[in-house]
PDB file of N, CA and C in Angstrom:
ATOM      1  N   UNK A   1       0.825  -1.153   0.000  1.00  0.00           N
ATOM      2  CA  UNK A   1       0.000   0.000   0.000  1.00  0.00           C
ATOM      3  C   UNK A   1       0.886   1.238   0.000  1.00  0.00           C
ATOM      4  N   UNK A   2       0.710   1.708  -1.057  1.00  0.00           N
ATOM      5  CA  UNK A   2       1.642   3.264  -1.396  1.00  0.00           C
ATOM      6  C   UNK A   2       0.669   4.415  -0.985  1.00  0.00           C
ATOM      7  N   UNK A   3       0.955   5.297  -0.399  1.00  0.00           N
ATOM      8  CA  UNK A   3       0.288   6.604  -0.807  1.00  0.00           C
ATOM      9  C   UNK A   3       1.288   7.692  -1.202  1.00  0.00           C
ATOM     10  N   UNK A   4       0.518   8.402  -2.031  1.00  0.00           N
ATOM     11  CA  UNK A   4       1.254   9.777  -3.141  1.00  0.00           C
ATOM     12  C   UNK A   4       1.450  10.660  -2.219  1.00  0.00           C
ATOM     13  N   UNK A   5       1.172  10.680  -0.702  1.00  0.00           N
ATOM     14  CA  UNK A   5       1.616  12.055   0.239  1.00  0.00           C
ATOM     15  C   UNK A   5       0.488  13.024   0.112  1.00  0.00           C
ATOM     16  N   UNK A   6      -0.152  13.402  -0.662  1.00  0.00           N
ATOM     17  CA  UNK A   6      -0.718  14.055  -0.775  1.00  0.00           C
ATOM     18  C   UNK A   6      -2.322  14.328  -0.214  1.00  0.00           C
ATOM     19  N   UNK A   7      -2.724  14.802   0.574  1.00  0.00           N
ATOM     20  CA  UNK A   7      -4.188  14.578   1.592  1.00  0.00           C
ATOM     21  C   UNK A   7      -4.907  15.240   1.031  1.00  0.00           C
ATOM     22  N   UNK A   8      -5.646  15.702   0.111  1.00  0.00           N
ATOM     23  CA  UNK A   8      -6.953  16.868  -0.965  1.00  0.00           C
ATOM     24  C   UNK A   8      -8.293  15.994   0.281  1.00  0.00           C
ATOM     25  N   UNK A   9      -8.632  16.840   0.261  1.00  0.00           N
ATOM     26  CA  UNK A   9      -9.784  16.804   0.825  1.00  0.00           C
ATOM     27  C   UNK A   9     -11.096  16.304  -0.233  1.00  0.00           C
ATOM     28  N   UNK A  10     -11.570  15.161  -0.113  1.00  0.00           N
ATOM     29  CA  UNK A  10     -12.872  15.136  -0.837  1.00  0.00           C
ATOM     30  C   UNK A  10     -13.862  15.909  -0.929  1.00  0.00           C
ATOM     31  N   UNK A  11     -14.194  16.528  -2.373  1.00  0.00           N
ATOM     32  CA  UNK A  11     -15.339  17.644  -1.867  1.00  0.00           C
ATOM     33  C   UNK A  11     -16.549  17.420  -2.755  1.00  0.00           C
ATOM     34  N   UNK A  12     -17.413  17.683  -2.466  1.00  0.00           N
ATOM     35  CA  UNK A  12     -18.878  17.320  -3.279  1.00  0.00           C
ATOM     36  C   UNK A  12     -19.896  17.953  -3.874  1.00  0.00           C
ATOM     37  N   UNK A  13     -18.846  19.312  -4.273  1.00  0.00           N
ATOM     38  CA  UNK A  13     -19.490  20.014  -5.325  1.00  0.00           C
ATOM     39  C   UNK A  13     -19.375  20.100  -6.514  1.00  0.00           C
ATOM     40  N   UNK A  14     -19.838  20.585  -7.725  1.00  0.00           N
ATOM     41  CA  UNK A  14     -20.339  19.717  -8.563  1.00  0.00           C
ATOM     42  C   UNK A  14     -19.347  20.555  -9.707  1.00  0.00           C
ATOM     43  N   UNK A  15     -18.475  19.894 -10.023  1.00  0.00           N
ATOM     44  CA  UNK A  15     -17.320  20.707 -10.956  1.00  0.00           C
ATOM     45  C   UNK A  15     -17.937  21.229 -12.268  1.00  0.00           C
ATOM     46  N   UNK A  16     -19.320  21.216 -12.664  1.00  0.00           N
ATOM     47  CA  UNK A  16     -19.858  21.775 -14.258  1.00  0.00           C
ATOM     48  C   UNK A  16     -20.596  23.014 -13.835  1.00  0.00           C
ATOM     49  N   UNK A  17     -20.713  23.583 -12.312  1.00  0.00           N
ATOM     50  CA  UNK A  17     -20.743  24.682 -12.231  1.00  0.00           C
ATOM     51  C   UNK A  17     -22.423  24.804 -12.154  1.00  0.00           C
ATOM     52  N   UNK A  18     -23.370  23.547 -12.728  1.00  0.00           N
ATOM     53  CA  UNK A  18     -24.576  23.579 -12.534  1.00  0.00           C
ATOM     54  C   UNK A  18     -25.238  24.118 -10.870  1.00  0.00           C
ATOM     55  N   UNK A  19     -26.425  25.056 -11.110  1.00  0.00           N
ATOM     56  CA  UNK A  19     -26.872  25.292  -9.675  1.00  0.00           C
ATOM     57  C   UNK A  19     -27.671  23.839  -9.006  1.00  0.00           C
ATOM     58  N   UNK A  20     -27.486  24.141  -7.934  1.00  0.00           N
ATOM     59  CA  UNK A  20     -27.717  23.304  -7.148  1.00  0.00           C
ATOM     60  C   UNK A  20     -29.752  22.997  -6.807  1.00  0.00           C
ATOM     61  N   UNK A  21     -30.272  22.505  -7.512  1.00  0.00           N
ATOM     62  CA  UNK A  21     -32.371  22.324  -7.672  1.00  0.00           C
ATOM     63  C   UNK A  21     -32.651  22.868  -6.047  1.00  0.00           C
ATOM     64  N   UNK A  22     -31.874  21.974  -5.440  1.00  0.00           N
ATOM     65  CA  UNK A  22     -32.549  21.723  -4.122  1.00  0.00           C
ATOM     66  C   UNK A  22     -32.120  23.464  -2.938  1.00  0.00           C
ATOM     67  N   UNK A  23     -31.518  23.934  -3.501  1.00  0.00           N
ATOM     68  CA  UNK A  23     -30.979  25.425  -2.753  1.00  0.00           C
ATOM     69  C   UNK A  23     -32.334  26.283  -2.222  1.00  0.00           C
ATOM     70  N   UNK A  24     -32.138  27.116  -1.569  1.00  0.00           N
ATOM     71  CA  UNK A  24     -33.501  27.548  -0.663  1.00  0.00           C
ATOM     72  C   UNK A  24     -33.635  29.022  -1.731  1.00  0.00           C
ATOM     73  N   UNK A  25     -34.333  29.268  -2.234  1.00  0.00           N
ATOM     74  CA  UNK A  25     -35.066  30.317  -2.811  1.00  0.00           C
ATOM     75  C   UNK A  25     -35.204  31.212  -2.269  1.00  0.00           C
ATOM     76  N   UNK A  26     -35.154  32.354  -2.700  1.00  0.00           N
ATOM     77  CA  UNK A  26     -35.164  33.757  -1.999  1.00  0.00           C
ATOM     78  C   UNK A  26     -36.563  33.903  -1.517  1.00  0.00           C
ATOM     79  N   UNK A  27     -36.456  34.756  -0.418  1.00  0.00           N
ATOM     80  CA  UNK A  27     -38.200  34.514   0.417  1.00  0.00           C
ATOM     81  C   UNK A  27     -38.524  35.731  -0.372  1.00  0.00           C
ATOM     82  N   UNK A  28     -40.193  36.140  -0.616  1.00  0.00           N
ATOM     83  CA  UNK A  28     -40.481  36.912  -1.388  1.00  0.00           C
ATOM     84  C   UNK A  28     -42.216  36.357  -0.815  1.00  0.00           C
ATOM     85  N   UNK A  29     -42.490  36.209   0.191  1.00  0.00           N
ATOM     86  CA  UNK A  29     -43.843  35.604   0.911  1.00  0.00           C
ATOM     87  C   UNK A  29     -44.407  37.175   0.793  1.00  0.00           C
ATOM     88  N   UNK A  30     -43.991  37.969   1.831  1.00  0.00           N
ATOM     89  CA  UNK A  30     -44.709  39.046   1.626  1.00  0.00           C
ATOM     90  C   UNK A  30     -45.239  39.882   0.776  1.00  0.00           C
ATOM     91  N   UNK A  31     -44.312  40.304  -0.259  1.00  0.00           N
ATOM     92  CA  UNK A  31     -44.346  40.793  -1.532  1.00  0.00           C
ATOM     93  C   UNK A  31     -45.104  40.561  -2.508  1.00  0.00           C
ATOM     94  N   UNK A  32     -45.355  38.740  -2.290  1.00  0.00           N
ATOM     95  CA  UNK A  32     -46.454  38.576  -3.366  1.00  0.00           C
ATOM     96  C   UNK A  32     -47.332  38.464  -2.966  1.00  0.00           C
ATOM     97  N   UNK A  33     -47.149  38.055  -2.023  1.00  0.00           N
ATOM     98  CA  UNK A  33     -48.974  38.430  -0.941  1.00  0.00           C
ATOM     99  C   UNK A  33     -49.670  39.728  -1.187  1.00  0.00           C
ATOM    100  N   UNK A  34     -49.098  40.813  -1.390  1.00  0.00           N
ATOM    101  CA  UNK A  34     -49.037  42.123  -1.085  1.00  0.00           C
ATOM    102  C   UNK A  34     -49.739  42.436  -2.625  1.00  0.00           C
ATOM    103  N   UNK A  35     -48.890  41.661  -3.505  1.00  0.00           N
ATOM    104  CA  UNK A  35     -49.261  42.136  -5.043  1.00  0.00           C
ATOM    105  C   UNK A  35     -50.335  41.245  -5.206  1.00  0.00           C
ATOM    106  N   UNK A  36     -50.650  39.912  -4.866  1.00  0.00           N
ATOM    107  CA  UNK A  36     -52.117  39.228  -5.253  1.00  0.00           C
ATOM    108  C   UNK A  36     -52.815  40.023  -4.857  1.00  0.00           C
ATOM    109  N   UNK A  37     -53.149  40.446  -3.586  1.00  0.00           N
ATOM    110  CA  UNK A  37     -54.083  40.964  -2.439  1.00  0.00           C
ATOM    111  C   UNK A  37     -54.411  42.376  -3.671  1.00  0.00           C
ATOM    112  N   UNK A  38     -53.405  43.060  -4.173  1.00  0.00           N
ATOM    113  CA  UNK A  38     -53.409  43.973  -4.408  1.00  0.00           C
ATOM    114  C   UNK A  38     -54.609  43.672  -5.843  1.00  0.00           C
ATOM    115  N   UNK A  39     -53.362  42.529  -7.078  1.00  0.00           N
ATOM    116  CA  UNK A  39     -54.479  42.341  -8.229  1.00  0.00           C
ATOM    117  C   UNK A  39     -55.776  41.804  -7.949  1.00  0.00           C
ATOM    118  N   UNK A  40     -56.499  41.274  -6.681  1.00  0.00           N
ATOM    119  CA  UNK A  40     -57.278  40.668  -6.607  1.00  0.00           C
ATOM    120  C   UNK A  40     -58.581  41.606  -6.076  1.00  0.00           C
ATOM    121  N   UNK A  41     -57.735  42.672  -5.590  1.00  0.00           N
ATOM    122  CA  UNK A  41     -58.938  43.417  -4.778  1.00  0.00           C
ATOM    123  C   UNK A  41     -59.529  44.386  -6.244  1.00  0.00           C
ATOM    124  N   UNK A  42     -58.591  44.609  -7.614  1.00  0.00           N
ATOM    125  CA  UNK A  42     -58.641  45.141  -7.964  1.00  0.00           C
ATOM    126  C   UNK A  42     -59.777  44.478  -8.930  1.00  0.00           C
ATOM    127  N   UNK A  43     -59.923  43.019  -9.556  1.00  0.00           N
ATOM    128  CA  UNK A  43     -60.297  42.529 -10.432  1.00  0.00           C
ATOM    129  C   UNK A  43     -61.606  41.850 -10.218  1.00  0.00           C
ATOM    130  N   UNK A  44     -61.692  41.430  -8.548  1.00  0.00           N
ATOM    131  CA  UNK A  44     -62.813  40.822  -7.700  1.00  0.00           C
ATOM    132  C   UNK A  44     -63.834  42.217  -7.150  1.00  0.00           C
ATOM    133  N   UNK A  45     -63.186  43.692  -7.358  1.00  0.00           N
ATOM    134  CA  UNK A  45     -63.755  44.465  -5.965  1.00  0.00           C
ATOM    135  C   UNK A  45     -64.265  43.959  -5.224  1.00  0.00           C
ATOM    136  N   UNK A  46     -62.965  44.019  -4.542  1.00  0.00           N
ATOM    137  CA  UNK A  46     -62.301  43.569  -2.834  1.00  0.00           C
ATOM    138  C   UNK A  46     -62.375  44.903  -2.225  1.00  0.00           C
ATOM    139  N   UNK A  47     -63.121  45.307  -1.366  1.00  0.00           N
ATOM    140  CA  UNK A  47     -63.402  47.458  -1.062  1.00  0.00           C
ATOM    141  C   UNK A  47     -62.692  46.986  -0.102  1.00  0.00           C
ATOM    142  N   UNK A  48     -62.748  46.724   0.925  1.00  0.00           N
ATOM    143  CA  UNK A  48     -62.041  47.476   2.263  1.00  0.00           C
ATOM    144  C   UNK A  48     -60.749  47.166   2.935  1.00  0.00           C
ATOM    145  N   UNK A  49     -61.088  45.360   3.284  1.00  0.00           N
ATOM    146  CA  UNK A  49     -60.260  44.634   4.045  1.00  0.00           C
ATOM    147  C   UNK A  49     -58.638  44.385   3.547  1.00  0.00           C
ATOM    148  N   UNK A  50     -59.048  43.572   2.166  1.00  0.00           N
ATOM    149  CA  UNK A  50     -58.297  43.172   1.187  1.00  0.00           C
ATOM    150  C   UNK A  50     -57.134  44.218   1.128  1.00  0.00           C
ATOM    151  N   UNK A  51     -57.244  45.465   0.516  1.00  0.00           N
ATOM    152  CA  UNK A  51     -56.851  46.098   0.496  1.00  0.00           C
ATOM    153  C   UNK A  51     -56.175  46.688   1.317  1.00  0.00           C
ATOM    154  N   UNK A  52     -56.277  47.123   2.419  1.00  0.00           N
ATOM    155  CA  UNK A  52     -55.447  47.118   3.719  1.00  0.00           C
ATOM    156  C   UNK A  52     -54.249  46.413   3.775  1.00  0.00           C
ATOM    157  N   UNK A  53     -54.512  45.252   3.949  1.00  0.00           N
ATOM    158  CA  UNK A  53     -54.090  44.096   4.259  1.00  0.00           C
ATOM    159  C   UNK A  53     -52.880  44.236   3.185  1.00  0.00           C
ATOM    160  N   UNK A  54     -53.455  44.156   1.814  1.00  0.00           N
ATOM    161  CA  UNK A  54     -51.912  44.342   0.828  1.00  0.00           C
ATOM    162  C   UNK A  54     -51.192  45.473   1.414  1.00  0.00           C
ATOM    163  N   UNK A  55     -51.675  46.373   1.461  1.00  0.00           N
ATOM    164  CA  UNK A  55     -51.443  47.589   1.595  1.00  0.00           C
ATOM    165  C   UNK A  55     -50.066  47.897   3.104  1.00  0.00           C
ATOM    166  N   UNK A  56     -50.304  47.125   3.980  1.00  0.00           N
ATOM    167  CA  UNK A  56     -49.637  46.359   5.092  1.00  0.00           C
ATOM    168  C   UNK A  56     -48.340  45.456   4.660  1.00  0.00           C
ATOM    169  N   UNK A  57     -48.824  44.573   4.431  1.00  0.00           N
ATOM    170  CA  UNK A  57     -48.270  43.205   3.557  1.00  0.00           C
ATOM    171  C   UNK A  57     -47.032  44.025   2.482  1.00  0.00           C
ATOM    172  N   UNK A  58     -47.088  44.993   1.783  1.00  0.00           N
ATOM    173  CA  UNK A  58     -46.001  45.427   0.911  1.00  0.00           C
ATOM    174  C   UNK A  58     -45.277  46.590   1.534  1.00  0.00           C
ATOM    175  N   UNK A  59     -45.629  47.617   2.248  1.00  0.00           N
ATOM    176  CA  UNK A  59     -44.633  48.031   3.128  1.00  0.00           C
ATOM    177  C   UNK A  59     -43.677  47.482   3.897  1.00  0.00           C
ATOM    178  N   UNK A  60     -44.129  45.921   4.920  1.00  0.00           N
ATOM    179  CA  UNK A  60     -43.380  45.505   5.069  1.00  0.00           C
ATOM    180  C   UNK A  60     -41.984  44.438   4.421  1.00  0.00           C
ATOM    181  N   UNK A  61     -42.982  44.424   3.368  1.00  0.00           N
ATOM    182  CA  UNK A  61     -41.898  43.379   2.436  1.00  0.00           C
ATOM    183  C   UNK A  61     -40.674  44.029   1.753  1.00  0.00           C
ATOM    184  N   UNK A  62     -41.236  45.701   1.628  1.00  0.00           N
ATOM    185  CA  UNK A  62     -40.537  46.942   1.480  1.00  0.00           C
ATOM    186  C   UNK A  62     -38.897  46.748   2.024  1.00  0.00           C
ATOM    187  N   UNK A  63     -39.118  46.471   3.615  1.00  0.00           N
ATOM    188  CA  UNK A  63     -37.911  46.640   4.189  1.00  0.00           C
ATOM    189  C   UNK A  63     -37.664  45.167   4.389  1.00  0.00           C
ATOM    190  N   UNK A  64     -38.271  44.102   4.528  1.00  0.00           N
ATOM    191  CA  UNK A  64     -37.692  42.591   4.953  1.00  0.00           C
ATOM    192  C   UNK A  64     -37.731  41.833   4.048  1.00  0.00           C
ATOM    193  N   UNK A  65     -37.896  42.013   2.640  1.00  0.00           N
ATOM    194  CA  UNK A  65     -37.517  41.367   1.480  1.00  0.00           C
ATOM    195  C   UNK A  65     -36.904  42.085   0.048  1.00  0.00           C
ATOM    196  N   UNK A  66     -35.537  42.369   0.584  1.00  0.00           N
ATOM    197  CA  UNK A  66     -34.792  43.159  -0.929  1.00  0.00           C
ATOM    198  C   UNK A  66     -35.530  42.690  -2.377  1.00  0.00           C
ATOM    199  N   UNK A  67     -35.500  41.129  -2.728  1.00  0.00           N
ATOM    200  CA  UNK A  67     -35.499  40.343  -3.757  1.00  0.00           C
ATOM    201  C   UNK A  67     -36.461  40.102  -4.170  1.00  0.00           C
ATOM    202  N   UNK A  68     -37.530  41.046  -3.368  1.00  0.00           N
ATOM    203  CA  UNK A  68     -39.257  41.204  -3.920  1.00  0.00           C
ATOM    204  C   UNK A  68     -39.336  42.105  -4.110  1.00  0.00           C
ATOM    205  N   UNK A  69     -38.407  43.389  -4.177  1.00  0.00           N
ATOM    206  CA  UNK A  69     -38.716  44.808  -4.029  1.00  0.00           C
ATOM    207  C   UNK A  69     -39.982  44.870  -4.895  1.00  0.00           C
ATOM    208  N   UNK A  70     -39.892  44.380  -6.374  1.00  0.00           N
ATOM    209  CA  UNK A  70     -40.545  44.843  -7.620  1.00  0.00           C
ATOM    210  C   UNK A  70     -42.043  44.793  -6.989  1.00  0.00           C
ATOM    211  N   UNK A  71     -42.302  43.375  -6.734  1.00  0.00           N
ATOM    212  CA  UNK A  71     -43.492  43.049  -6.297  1.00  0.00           C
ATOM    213  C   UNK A  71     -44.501  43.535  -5.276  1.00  0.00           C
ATOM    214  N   UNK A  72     -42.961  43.718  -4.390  1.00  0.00           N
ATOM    215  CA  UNK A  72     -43.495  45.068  -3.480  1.00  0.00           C
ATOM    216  C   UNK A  72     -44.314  46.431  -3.619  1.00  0.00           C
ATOM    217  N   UNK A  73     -43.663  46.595  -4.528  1.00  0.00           N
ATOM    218  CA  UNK A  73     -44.161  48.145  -4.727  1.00  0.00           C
ATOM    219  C   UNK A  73     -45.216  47.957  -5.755  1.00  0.00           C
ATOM    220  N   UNK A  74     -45.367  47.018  -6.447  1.00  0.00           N
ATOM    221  CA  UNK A  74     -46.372  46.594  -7.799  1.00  0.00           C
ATOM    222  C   UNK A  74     -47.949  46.666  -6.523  1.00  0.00           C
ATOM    223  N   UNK A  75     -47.500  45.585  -5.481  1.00  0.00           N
ATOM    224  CA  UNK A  75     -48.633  45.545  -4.332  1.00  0.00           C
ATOM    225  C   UNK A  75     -48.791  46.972  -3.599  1.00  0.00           C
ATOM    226  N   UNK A  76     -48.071  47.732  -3.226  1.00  0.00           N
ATOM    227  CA  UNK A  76     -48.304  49.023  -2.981  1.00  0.00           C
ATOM    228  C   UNK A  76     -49.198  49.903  -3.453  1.00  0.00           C
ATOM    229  N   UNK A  77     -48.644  50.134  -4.856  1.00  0.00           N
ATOM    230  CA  UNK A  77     -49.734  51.132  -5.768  1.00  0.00           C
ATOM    231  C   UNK A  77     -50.671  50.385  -6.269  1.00  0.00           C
ATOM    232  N   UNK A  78     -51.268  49.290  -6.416  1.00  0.00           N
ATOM    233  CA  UNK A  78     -52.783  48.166  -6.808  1.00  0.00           C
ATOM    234  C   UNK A  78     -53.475  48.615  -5.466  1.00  0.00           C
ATOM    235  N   UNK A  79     -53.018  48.895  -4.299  1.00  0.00           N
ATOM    236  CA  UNK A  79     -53.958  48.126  -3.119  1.00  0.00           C
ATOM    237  C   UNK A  79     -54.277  49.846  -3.013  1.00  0.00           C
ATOM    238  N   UNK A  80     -53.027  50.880  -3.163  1.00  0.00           N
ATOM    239  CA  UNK A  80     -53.450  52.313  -3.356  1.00  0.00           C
ATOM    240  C   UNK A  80     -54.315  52.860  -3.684  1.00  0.00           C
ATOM    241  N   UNK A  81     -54.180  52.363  -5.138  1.00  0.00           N
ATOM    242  CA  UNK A  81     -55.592  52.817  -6.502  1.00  0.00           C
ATOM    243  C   UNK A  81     -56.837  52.250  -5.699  1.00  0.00           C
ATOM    244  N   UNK A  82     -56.762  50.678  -5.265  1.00  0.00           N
ATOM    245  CA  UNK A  82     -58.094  50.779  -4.776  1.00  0.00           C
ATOM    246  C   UNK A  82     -59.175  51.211  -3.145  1.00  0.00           C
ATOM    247  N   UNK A  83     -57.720  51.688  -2.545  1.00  0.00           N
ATOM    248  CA  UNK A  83     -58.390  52.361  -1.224  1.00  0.00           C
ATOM    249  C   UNK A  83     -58.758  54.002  -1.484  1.00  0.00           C
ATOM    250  N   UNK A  84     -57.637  54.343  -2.813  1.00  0.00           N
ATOM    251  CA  UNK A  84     -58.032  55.881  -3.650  1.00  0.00           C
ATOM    252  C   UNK A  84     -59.421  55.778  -4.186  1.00  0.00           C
ATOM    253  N   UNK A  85     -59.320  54.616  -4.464  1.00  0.00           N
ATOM    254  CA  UNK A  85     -61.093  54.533  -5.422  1.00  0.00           C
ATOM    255  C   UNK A  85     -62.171  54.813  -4.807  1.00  0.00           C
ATOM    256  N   UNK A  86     -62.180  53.473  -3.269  1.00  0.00           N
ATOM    257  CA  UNK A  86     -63.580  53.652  -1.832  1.00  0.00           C
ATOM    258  C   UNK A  86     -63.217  55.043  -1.542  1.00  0.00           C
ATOM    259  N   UNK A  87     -62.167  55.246  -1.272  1.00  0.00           N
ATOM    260  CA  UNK A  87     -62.192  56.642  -0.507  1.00  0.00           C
ATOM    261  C   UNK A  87     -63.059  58.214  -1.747  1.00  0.00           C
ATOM    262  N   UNK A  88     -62.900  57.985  -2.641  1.00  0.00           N
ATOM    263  CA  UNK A  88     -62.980  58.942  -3.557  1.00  0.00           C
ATOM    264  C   UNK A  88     -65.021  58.794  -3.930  1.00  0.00           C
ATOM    265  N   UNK A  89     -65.015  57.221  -3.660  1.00  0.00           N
ATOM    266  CA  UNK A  89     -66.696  57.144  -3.555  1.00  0.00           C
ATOM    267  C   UNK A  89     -67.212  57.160  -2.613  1.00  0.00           C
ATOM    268  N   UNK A  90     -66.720  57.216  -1.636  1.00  0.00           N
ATOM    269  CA  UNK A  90     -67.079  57.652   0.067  1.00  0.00           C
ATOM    270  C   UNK A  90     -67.652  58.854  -0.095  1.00  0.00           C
ATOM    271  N   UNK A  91     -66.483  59.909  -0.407  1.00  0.00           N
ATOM    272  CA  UNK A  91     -66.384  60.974  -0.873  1.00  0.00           C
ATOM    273  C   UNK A  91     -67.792  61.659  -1.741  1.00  0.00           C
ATOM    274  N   UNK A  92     -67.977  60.983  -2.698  1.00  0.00           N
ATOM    275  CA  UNK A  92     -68.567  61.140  -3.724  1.00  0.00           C
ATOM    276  C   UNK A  92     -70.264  61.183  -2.866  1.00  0.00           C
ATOM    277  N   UNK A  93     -70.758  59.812  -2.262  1.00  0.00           N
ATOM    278  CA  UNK A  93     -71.484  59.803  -1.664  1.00  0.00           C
ATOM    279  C   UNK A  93     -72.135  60.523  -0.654  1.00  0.00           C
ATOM    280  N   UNK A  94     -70.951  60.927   0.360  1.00  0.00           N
ATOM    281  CA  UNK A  94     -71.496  61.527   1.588  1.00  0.00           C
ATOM    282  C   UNK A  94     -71.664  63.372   0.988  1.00  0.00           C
ATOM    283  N   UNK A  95     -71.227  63.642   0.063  1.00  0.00           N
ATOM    284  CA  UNK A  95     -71.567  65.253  -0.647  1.00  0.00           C
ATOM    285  C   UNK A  95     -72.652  65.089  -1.588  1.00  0.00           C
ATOM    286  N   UNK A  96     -73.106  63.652  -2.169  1.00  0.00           N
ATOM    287  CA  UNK A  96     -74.719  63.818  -3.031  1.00  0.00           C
ATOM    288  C   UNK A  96     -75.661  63.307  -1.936  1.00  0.00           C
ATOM    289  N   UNK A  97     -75.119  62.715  -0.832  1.00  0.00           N
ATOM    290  CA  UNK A  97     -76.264  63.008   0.371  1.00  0.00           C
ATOM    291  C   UNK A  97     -76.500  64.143   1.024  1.00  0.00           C
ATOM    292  N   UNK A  98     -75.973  64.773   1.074  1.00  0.00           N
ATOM    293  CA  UNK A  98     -76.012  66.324   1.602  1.00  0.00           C
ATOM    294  C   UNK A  98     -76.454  67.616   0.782  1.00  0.00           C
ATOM    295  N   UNK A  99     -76.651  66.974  -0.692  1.00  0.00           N
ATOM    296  CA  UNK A  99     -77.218  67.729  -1.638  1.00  0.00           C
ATOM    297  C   UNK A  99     -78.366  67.357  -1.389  1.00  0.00           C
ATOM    298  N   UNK A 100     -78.344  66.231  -1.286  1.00  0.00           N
ATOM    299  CA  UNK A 100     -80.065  65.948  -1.429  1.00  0.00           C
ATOM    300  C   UNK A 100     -80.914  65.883   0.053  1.00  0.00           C
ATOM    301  N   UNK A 101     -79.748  66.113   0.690  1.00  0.00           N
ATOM    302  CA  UNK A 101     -80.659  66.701   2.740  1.00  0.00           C
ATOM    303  C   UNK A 101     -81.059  68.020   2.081  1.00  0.00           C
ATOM    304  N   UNK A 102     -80.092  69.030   1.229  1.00  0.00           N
ATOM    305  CA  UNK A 102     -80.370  70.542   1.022  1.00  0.00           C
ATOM    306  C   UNK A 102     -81.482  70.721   0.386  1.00  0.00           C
ATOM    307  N   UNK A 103     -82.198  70.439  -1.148  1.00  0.00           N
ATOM    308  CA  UNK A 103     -83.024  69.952  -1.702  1.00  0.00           C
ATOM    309  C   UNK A 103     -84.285  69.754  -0.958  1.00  0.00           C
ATOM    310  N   UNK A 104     -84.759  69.349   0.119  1.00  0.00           N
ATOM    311  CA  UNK A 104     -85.713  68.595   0.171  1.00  0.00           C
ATOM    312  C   UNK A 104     -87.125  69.538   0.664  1.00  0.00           C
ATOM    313  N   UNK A 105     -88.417  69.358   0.550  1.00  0.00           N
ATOM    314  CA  UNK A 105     -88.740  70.311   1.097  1.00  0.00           C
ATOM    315  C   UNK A 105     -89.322  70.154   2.716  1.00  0.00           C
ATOM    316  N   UNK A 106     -88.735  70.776   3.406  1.00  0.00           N
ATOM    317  CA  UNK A 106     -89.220  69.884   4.179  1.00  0.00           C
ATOM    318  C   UNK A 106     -90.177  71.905   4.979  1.00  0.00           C
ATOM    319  N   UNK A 107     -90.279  72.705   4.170  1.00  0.00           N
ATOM    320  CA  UNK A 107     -91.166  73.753   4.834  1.00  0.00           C
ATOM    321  C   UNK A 107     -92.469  73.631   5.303  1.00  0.00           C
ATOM    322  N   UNK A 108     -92.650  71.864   4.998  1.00  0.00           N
ATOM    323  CA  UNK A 108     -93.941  71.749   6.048  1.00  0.00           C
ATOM    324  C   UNK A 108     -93.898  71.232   7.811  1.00  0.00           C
ATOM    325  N   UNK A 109     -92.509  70.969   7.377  1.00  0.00           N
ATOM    326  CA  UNK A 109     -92.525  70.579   9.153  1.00  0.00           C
ATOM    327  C   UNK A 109     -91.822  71.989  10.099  1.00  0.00           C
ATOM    328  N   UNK A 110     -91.669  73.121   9.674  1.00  0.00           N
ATOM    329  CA  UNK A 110     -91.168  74.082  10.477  1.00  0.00           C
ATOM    330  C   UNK A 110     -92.424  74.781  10.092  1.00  0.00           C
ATOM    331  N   UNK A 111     -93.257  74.937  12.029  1.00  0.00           N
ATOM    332  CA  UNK A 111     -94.442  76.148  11.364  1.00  0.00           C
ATOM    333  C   UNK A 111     -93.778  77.356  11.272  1.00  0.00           C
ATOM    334  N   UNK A 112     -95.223  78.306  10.542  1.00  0.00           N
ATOM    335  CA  UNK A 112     -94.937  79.478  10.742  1.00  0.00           C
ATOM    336  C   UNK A 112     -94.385  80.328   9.790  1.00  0.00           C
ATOM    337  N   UNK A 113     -94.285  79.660   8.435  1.00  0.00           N
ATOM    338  CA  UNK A 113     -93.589  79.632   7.474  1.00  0.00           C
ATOM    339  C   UNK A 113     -93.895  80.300   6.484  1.00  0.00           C
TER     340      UNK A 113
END
């Protein structure tokens, strides 16, 4: 029994440079949560909850997931547009109810008139 002197360490990576299937994937949970929540509230009108919730969901993915940024911010402005939308028909509503309190006649219930 000869040995060449020489001790190399056995190693078990893969000399063609191929990536490795089984490697852990960049987390990006929040981000796309953030952007479904976002396309979904938009395509289902989803008014209140939904929206929030992305709206939540992509700020934080903002700062605790670099490698979602895109998605991030894609969920940001979707869940935006649609809390801009309720809010803008909130809006819309509570000033044509108040047109139509002004409108009304109501000079029969104040005597004296």
């Amino acid at each position: 029994m000869t040995t060449t002197g020489t001790t190399e360490p056995q190693t078990t990576a893969n000399p063609y440079g191929t990536p490795n299937p089984y490697a852990a994937a960049p987390a990006r949970t929040l981000s796309i949560m953030s952007f479904a929540l976002g396309l979904a509230s938009i395509v289902f009108s989803w008014t209140f909850l939904a929206p929030i919730a992305g709206l939540v969901l992509g700020i934080l993915a903002l700062g605790r997931e670099p490698q979602g940024r895109t998605f991030a911010i894609w969920g940001i402005v979707l869940n935006a547009v649609m809390l801009a939308g309720i809010l803008i028909s909130l809006l819309i509503a509570v000033v044509g109810f108040g047109v139509g309190l002004a409108f009304l006649p109501i000079h029969w219930a104040i005597p004296n008139l």
